[in-house]
PDB file of N, CA and C in Angstrom:
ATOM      1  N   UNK A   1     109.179  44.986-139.714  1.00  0.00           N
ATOM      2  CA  UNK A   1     109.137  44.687-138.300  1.00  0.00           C
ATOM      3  C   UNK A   1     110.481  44.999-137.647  1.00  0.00           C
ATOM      4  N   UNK A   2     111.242  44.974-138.345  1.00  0.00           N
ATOM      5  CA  UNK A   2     113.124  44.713-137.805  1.00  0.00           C
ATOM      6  C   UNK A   2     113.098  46.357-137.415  1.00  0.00           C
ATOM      7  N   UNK A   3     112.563  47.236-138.309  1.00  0.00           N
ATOM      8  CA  UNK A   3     112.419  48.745-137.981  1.00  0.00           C
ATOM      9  C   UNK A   3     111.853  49.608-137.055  1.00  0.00           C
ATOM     10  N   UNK A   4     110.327  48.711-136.743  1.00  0.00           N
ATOM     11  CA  UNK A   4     110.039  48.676-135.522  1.00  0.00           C
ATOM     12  C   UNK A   4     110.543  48.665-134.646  1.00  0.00           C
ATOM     13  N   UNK A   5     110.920  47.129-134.122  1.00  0.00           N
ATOM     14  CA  UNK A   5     111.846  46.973-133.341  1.00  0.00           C
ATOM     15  C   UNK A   5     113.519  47.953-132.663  1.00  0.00           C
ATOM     16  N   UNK A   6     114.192  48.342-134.055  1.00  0.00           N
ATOM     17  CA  UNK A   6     114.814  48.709-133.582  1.00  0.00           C
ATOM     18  C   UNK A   6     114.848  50.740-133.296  1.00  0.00           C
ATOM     19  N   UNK A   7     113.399  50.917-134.001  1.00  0.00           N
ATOM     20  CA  UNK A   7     113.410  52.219-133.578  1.00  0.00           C
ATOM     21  C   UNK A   7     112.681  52.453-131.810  1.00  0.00           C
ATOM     22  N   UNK A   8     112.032  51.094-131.659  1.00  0.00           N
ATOM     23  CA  UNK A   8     111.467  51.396-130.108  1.00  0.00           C
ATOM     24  C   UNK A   8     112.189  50.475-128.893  1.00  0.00           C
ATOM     25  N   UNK A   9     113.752  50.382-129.711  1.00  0.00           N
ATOM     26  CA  UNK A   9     114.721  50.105-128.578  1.00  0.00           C
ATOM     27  C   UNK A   9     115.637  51.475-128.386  1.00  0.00           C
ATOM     28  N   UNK A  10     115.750  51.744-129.863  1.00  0.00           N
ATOM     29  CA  UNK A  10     115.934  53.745-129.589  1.00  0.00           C
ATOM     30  C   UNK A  10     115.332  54.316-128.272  1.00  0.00           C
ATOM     31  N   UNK A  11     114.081  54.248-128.683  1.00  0.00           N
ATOM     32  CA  UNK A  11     112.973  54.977-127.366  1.00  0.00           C
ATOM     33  C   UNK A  11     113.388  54.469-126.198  1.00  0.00           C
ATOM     34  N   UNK A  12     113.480  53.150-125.844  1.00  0.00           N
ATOM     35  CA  UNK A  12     113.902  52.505-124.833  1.00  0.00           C
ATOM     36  C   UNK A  12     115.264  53.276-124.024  1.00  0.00           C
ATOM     37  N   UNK A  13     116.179  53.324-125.024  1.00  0.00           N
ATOM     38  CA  UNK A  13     117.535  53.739-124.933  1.00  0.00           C
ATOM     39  C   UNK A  13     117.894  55.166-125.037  1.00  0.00           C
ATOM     40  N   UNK A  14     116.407  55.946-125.163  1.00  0.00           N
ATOM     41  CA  UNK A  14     116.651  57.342-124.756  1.00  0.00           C
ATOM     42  C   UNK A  14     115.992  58.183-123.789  1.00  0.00           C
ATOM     43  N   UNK A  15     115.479  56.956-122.906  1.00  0.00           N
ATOM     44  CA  UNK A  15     114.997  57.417-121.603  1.00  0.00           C
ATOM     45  C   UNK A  15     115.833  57.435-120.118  1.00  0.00           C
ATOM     46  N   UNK A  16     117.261  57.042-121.157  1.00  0.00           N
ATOM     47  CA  UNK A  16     118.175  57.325-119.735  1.00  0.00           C
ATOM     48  C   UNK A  16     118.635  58.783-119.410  1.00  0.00           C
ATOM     49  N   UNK A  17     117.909  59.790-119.967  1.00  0.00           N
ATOM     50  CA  UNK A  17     118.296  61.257-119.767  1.00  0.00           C
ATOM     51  C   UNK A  17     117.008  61.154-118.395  1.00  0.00           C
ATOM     52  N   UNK A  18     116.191  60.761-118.482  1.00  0.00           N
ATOM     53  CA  UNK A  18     115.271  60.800-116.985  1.00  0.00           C
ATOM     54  C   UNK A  18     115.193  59.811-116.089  1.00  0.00           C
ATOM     55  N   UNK A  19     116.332  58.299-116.328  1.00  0.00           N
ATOM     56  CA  UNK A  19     116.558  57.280-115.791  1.00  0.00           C
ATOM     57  C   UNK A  19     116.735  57.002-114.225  1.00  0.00           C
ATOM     58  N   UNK A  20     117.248  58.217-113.343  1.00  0.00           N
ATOM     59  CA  UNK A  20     117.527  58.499-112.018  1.00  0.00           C
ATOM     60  C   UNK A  20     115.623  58.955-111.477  1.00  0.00           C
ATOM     61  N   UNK A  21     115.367  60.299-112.312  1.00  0.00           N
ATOM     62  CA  UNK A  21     113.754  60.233-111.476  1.00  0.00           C
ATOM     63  C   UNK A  21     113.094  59.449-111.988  1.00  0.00           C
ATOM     64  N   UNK A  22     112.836  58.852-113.120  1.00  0.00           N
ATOM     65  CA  UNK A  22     111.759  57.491-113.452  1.00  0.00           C
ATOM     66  C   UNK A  22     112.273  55.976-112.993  1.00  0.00           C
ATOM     67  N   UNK A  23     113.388  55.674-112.593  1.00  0.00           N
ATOM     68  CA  UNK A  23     113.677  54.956-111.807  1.00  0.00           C
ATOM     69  C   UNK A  23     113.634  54.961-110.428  1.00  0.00           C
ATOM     70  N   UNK A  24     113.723  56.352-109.675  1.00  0.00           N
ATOM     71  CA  UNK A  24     113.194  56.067-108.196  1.00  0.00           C
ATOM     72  C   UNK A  24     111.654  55.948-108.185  1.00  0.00           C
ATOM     73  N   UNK A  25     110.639  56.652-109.156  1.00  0.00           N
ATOM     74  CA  UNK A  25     109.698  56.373-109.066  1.00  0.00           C
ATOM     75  C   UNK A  25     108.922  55.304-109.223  1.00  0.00           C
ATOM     76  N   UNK A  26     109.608  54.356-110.224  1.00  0.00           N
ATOM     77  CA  UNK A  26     109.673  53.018-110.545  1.00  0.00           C
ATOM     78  C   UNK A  26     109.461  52.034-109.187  1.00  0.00           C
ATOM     79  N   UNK A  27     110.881  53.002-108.759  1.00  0.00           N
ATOM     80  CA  UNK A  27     111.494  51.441-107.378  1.00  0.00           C
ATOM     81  C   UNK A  27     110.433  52.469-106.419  1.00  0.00           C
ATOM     82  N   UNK A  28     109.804  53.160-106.426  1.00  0.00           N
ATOM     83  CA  UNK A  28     108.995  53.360-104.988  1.00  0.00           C
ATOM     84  C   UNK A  28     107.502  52.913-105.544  1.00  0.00           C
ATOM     85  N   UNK A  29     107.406  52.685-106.169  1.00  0.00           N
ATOM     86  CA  UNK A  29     105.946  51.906-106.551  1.00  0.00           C
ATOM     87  C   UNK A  29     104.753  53.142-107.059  1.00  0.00           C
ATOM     88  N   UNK A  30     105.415  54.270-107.742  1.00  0.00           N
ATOM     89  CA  UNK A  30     104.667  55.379-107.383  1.00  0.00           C
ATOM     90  C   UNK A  30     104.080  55.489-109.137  1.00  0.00           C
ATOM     91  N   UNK A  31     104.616  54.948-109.832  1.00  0.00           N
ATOM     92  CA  UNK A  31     104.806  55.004-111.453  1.00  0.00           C
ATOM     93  C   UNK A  31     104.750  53.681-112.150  1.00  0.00           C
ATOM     94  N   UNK A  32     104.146  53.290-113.534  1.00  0.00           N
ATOM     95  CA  UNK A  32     104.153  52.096-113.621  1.00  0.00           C
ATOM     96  C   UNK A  32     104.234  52.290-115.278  1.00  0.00           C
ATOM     97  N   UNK A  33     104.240  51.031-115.904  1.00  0.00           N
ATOM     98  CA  UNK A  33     103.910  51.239-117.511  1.00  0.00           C
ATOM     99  C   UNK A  33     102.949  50.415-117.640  1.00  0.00           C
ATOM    100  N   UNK A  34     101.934  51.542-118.124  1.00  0.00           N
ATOM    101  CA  UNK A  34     100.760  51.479-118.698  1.00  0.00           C
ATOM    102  C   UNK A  34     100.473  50.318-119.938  1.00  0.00           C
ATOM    103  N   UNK A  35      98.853  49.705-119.959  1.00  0.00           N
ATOM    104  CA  UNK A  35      99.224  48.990-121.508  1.00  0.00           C
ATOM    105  C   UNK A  35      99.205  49.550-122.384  1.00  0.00           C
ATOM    106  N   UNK A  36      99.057  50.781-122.326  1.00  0.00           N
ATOM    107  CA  UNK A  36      98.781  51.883-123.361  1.00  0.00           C
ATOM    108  C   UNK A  36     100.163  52.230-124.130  1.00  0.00           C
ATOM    109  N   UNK A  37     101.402  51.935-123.338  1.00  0.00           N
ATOM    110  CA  UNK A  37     103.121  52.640-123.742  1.00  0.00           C
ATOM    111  C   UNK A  37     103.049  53.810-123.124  1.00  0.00           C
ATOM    112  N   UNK A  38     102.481  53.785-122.284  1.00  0.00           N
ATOM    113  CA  UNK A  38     102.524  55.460-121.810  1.00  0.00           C
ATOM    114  C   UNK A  38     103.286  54.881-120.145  1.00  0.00           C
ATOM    115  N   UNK A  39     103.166  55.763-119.018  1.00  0.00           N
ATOM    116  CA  UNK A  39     103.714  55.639-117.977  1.00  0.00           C
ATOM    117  C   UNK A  39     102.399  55.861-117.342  1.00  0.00           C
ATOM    118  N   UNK A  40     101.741  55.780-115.992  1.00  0.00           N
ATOM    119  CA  UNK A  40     100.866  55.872-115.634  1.00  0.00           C
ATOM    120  C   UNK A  40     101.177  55.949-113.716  1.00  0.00           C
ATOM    121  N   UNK A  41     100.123  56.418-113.147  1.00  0.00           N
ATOM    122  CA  UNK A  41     100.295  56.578-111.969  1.00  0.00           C
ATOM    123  C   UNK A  41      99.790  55.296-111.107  1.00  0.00           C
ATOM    124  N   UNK A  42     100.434  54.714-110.602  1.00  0.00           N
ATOM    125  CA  UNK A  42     100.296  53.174-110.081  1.00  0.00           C
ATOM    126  C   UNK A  42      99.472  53.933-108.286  1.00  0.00           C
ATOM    127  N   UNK A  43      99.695  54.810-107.319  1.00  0.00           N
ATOM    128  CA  UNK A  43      99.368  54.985-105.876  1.00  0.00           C
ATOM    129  C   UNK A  43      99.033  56.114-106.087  1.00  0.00           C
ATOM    130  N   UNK A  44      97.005  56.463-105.525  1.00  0.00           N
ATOM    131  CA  UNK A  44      97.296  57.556-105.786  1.00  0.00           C
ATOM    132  C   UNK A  44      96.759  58.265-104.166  1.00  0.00           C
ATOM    133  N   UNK A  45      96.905  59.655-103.778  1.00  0.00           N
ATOM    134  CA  UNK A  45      97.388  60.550-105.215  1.00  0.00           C
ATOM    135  C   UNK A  45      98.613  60.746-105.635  1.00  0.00           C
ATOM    136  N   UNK A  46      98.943  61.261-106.514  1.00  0.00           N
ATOM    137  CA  UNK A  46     100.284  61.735-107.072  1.00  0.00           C
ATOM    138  C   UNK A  46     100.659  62.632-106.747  1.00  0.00           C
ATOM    139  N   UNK A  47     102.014  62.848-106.266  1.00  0.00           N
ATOM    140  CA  UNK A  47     102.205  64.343-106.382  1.00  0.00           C
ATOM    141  C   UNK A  47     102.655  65.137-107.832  1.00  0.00           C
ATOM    142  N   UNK A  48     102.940  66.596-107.434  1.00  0.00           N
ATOM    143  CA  UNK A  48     102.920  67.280-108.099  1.00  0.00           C
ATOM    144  C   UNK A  48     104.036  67.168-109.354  1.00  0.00           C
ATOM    145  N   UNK A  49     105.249  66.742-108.510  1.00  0.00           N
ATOM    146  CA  UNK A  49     106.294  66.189-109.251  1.00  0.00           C
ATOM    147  C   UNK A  49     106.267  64.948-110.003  1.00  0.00           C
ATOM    148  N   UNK A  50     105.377  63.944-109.350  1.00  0.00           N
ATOM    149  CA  UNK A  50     105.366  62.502-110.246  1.00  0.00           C
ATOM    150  C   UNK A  50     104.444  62.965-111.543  1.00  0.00           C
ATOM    151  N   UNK A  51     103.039  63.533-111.417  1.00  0.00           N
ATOM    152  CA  UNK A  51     102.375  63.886-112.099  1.00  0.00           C
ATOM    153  C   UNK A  51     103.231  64.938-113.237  1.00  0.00           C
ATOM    154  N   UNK A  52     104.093  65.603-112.898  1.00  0.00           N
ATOM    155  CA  UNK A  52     105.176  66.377-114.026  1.00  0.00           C
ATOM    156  C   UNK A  52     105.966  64.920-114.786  1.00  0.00           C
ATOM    157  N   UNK A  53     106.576  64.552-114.464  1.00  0.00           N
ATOM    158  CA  UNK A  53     107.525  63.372-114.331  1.00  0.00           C
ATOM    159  C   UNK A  53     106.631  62.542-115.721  1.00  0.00           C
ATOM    160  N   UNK A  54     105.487  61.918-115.457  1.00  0.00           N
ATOM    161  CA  UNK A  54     104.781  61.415-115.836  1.00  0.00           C
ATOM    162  C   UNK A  54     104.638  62.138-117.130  1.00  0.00           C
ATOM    163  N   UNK A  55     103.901  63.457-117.424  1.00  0.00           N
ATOM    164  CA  UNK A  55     103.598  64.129-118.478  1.00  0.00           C
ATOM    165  C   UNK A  55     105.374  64.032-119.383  1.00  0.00           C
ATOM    166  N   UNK A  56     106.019  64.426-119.176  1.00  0.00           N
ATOM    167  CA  UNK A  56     106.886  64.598-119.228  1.00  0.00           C
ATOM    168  C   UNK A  56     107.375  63.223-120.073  1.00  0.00           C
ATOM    169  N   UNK A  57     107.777  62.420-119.696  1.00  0.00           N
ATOM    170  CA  UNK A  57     108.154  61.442-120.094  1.00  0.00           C
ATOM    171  C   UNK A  57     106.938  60.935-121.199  1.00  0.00           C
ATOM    172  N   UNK A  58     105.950  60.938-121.103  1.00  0.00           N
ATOM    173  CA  UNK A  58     104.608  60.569-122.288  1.00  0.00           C
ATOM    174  C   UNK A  58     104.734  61.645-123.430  1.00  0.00           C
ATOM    175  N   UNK A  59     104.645  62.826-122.660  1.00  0.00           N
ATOM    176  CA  UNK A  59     104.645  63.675-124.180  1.00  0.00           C
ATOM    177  C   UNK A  59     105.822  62.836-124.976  1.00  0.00           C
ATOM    178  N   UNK A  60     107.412  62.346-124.793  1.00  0.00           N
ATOM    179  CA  UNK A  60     108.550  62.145-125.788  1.00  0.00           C
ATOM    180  C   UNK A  60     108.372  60.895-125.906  1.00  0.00           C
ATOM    181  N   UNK A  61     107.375  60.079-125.295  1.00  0.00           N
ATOM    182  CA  UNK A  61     107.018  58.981-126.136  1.00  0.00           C
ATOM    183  C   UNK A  61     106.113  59.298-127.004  1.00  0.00           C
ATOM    184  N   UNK A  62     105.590  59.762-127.045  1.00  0.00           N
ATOM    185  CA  UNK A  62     103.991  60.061-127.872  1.00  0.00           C
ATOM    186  C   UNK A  62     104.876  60.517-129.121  1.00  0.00           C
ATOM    187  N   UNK A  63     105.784  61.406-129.262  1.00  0.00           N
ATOM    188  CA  UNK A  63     106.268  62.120-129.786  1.00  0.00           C
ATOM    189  C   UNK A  63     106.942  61.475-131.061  1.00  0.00           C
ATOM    190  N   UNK A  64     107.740  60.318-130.266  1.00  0.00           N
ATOM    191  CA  UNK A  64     108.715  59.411-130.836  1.00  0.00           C
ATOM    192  C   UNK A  64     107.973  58.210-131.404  1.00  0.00           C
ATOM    193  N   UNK A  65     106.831  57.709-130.733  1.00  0.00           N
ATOM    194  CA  UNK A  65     105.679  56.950-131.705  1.00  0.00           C
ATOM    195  C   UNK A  65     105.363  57.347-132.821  1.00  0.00           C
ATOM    196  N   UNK A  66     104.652  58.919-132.916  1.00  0.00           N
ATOM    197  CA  UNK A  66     104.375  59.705-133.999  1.00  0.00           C
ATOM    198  C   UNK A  66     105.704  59.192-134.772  1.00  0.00           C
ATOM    199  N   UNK A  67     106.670  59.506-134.772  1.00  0.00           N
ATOM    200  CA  UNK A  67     107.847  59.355-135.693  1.00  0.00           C
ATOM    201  C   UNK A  67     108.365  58.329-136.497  1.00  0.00           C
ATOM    202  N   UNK A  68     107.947  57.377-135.177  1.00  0.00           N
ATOM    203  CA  UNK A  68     108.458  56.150-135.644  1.00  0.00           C
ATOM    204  C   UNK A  68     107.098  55.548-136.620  1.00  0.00           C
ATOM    205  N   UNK A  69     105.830  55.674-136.120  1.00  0.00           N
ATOM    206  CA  UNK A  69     104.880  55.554-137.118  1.00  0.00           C
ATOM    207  C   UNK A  69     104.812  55.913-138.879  1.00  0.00           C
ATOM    208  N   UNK A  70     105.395  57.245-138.869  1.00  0.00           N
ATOM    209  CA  UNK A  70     105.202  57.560-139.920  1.00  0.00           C
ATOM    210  C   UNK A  70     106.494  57.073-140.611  1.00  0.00           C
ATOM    211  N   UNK A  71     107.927  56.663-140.145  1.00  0.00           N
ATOM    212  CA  UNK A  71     108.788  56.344-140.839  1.00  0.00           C
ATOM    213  C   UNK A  71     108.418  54.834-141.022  1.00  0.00           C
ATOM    214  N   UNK A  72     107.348  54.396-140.317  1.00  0.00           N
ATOM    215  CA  UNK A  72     107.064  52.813-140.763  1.00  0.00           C
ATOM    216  C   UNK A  72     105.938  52.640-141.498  1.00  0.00           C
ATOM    217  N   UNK A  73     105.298  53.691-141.825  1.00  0.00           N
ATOM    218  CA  UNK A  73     104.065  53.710-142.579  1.00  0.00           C
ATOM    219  C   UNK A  73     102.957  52.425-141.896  1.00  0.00           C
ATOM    220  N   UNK A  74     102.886  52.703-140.149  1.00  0.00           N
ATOM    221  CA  UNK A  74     101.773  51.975-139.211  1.00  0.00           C
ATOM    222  C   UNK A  74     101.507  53.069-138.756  1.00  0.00           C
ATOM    223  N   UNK A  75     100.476  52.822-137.361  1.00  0.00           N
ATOM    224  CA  UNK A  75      99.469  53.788-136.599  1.00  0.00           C
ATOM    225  C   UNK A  75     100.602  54.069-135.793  1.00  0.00           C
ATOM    226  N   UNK A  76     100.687  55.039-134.725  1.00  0.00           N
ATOM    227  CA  UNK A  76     100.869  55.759-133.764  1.00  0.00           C
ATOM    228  C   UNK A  76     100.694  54.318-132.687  1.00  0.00           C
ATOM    229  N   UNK A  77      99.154  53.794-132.709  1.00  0.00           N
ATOM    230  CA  UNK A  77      98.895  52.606-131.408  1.00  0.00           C
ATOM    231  C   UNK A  77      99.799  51.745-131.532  1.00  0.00           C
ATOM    232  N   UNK A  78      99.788  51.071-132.971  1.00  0.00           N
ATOM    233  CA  UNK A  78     100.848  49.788-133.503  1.00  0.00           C
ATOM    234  C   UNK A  78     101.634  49.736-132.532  1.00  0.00           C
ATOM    235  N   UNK A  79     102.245  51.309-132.823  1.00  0.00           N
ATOM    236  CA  UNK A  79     103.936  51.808-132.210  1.00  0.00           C
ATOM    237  C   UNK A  79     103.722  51.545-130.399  1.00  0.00           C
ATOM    238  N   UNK A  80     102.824  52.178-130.166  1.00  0.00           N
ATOM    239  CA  UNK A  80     102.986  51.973-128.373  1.00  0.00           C
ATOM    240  C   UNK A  80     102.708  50.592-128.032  1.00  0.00           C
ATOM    241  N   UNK A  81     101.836  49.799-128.491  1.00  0.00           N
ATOM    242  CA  UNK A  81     101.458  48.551-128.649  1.00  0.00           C
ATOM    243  C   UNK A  81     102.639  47.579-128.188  1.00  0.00           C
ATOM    244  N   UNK A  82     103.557  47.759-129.507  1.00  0.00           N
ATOM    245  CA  UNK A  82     104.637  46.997-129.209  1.00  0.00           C
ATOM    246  C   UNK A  82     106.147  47.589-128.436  1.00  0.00           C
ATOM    247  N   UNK A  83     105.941  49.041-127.824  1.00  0.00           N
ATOM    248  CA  UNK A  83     106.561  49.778-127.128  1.00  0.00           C
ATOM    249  C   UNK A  83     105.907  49.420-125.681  1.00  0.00           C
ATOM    250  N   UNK A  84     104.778  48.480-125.598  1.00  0.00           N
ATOM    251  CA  UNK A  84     104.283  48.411-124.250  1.00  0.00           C
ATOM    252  C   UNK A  84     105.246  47.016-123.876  1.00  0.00           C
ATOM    253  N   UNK A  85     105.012  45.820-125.312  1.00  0.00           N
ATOM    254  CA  UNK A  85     105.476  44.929-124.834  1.00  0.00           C
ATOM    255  C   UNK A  85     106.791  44.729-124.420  1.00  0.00           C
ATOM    256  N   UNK A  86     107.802  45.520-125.301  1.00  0.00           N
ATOM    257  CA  UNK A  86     108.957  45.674-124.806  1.00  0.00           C
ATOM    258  C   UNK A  86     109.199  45.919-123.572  1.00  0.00           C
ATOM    259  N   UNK A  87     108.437  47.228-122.981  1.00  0.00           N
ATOM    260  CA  UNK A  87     108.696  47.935-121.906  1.00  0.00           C
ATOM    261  C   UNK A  87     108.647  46.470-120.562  1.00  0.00           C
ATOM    262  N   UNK A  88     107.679  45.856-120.757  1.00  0.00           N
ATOM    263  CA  UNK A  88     107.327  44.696-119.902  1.00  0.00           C
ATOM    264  C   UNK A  88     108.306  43.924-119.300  1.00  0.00           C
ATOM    265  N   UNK A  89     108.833  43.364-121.087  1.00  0.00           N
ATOM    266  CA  UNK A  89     110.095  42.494-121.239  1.00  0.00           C
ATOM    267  C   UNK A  89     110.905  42.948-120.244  1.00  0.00           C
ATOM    268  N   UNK A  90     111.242  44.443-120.076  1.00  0.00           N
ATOM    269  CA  UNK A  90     112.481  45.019-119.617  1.00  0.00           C
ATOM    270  C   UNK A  90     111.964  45.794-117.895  1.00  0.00           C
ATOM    271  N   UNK A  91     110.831  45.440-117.929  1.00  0.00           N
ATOM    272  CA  UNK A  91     110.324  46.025-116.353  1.00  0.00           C
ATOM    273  C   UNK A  91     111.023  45.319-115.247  1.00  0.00           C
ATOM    274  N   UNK A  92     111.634  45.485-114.333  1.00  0.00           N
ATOM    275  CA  UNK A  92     112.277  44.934-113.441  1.00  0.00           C
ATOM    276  C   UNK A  92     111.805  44.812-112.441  1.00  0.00           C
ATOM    277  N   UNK A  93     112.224  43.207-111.558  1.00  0.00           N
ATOM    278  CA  UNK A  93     111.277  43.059-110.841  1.00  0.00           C
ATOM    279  C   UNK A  93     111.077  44.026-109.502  1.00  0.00           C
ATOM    280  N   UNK A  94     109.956  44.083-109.095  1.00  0.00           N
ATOM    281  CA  UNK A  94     109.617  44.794-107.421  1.00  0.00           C
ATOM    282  C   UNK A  94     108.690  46.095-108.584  1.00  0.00           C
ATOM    283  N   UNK A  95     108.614  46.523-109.879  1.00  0.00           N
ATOM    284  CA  UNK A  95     108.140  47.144-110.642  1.00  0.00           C
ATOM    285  C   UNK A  95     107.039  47.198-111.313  1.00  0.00           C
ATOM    286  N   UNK A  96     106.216  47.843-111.167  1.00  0.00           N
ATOM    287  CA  UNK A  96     104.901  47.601-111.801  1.00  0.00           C
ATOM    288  C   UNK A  96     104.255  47.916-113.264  1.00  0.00           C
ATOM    289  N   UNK A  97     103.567  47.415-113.738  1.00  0.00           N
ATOM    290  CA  UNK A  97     102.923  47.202-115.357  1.00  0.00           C
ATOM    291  C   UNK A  97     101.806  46.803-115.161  1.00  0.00           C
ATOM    292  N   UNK A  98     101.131  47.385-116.314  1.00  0.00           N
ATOM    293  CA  UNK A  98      99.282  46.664-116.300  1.00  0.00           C
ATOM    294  C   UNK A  98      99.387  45.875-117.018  1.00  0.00           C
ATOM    295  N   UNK A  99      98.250  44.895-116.666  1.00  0.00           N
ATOM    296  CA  UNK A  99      97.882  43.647-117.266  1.00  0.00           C
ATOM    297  C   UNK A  99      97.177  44.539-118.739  1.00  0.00           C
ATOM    298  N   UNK A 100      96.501  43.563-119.734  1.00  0.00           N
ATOM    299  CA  UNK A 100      95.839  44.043-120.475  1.00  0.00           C
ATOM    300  C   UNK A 100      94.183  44.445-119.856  1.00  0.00           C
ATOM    301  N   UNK A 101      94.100  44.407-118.569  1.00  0.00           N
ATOM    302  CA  UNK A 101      92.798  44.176-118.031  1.00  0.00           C
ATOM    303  C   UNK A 101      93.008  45.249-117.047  1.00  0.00           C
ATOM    304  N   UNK A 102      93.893  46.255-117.246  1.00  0.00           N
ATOM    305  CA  UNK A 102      94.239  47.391-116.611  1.00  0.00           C
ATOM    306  C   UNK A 102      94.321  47.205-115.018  1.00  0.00           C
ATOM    307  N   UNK A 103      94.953  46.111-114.910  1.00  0.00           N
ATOM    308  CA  UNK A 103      94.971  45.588-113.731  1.00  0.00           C
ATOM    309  C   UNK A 103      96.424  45.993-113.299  1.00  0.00           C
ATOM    310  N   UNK A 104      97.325  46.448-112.371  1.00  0.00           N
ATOM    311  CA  UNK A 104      98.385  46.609-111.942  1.00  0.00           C
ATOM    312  C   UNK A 104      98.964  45.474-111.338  1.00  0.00           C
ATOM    313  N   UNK A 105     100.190  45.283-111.848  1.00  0.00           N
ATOM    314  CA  UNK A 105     100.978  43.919-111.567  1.00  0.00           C
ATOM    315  C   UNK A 105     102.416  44.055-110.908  1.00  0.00           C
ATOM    316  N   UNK A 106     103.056  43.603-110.355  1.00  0.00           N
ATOM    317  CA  UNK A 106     104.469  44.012-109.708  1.00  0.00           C
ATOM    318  C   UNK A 106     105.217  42.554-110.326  1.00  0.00           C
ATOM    319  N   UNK A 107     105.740  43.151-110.696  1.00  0.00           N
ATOM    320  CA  UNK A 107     106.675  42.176-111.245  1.00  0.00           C
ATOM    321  C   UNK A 107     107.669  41.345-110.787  1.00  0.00           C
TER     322      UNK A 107
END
């Protein structure tokens, strides 16, 4: 578990290379975290750029789940699972997250 943990504070801690555009998108209500660990589109429609933004940032989670999965010998979900709850922990308020009932919440 300790490996878990500290490989999906890694992830956490290597999303400050896109921290300026996933943070304005954050603070404009346009982007949210999914219960899935993914990022998701909170208003729609999206534009062209959030919808990049979005892919973008999921593919190197997806990526880094895969990784961290197999160096923990769990699933891929396990990994986003508890990459969702973190993300929560650390969502700031005026910021949005889904419930488990795919419900959108502002924090």
């Amino acid at each position: 578990m300790k490996k878990i943990l500290t490989a999906i504070l890694l992830i956490l801690s290597m999303q400050t290379a896109w921290a300026i555009d996933l943070q304005d998108a954050k603070s404009q209500g346009l982007v949210g975290e999914a219960n899935t660990g993914y990022l998701a589109v909170v208003q729609e429609p999206a534009s062209t750029e959030v919808k990049a933004l979005i892919a973008d940032v999921n593919a190197k989670r997806k990526a880094q789940f895969e990784r961290t999965a197999k160096k923990t010998n769990i699933t891929a979900r396990q990994v986003s699972n508890r990459f969702y709850e973190l993300a929560i922990e650390k969502t700031k308020p005026g910021h949005y997250y889904q419930d488990a009932s795919g419900n959108w919440k502002k924090k």
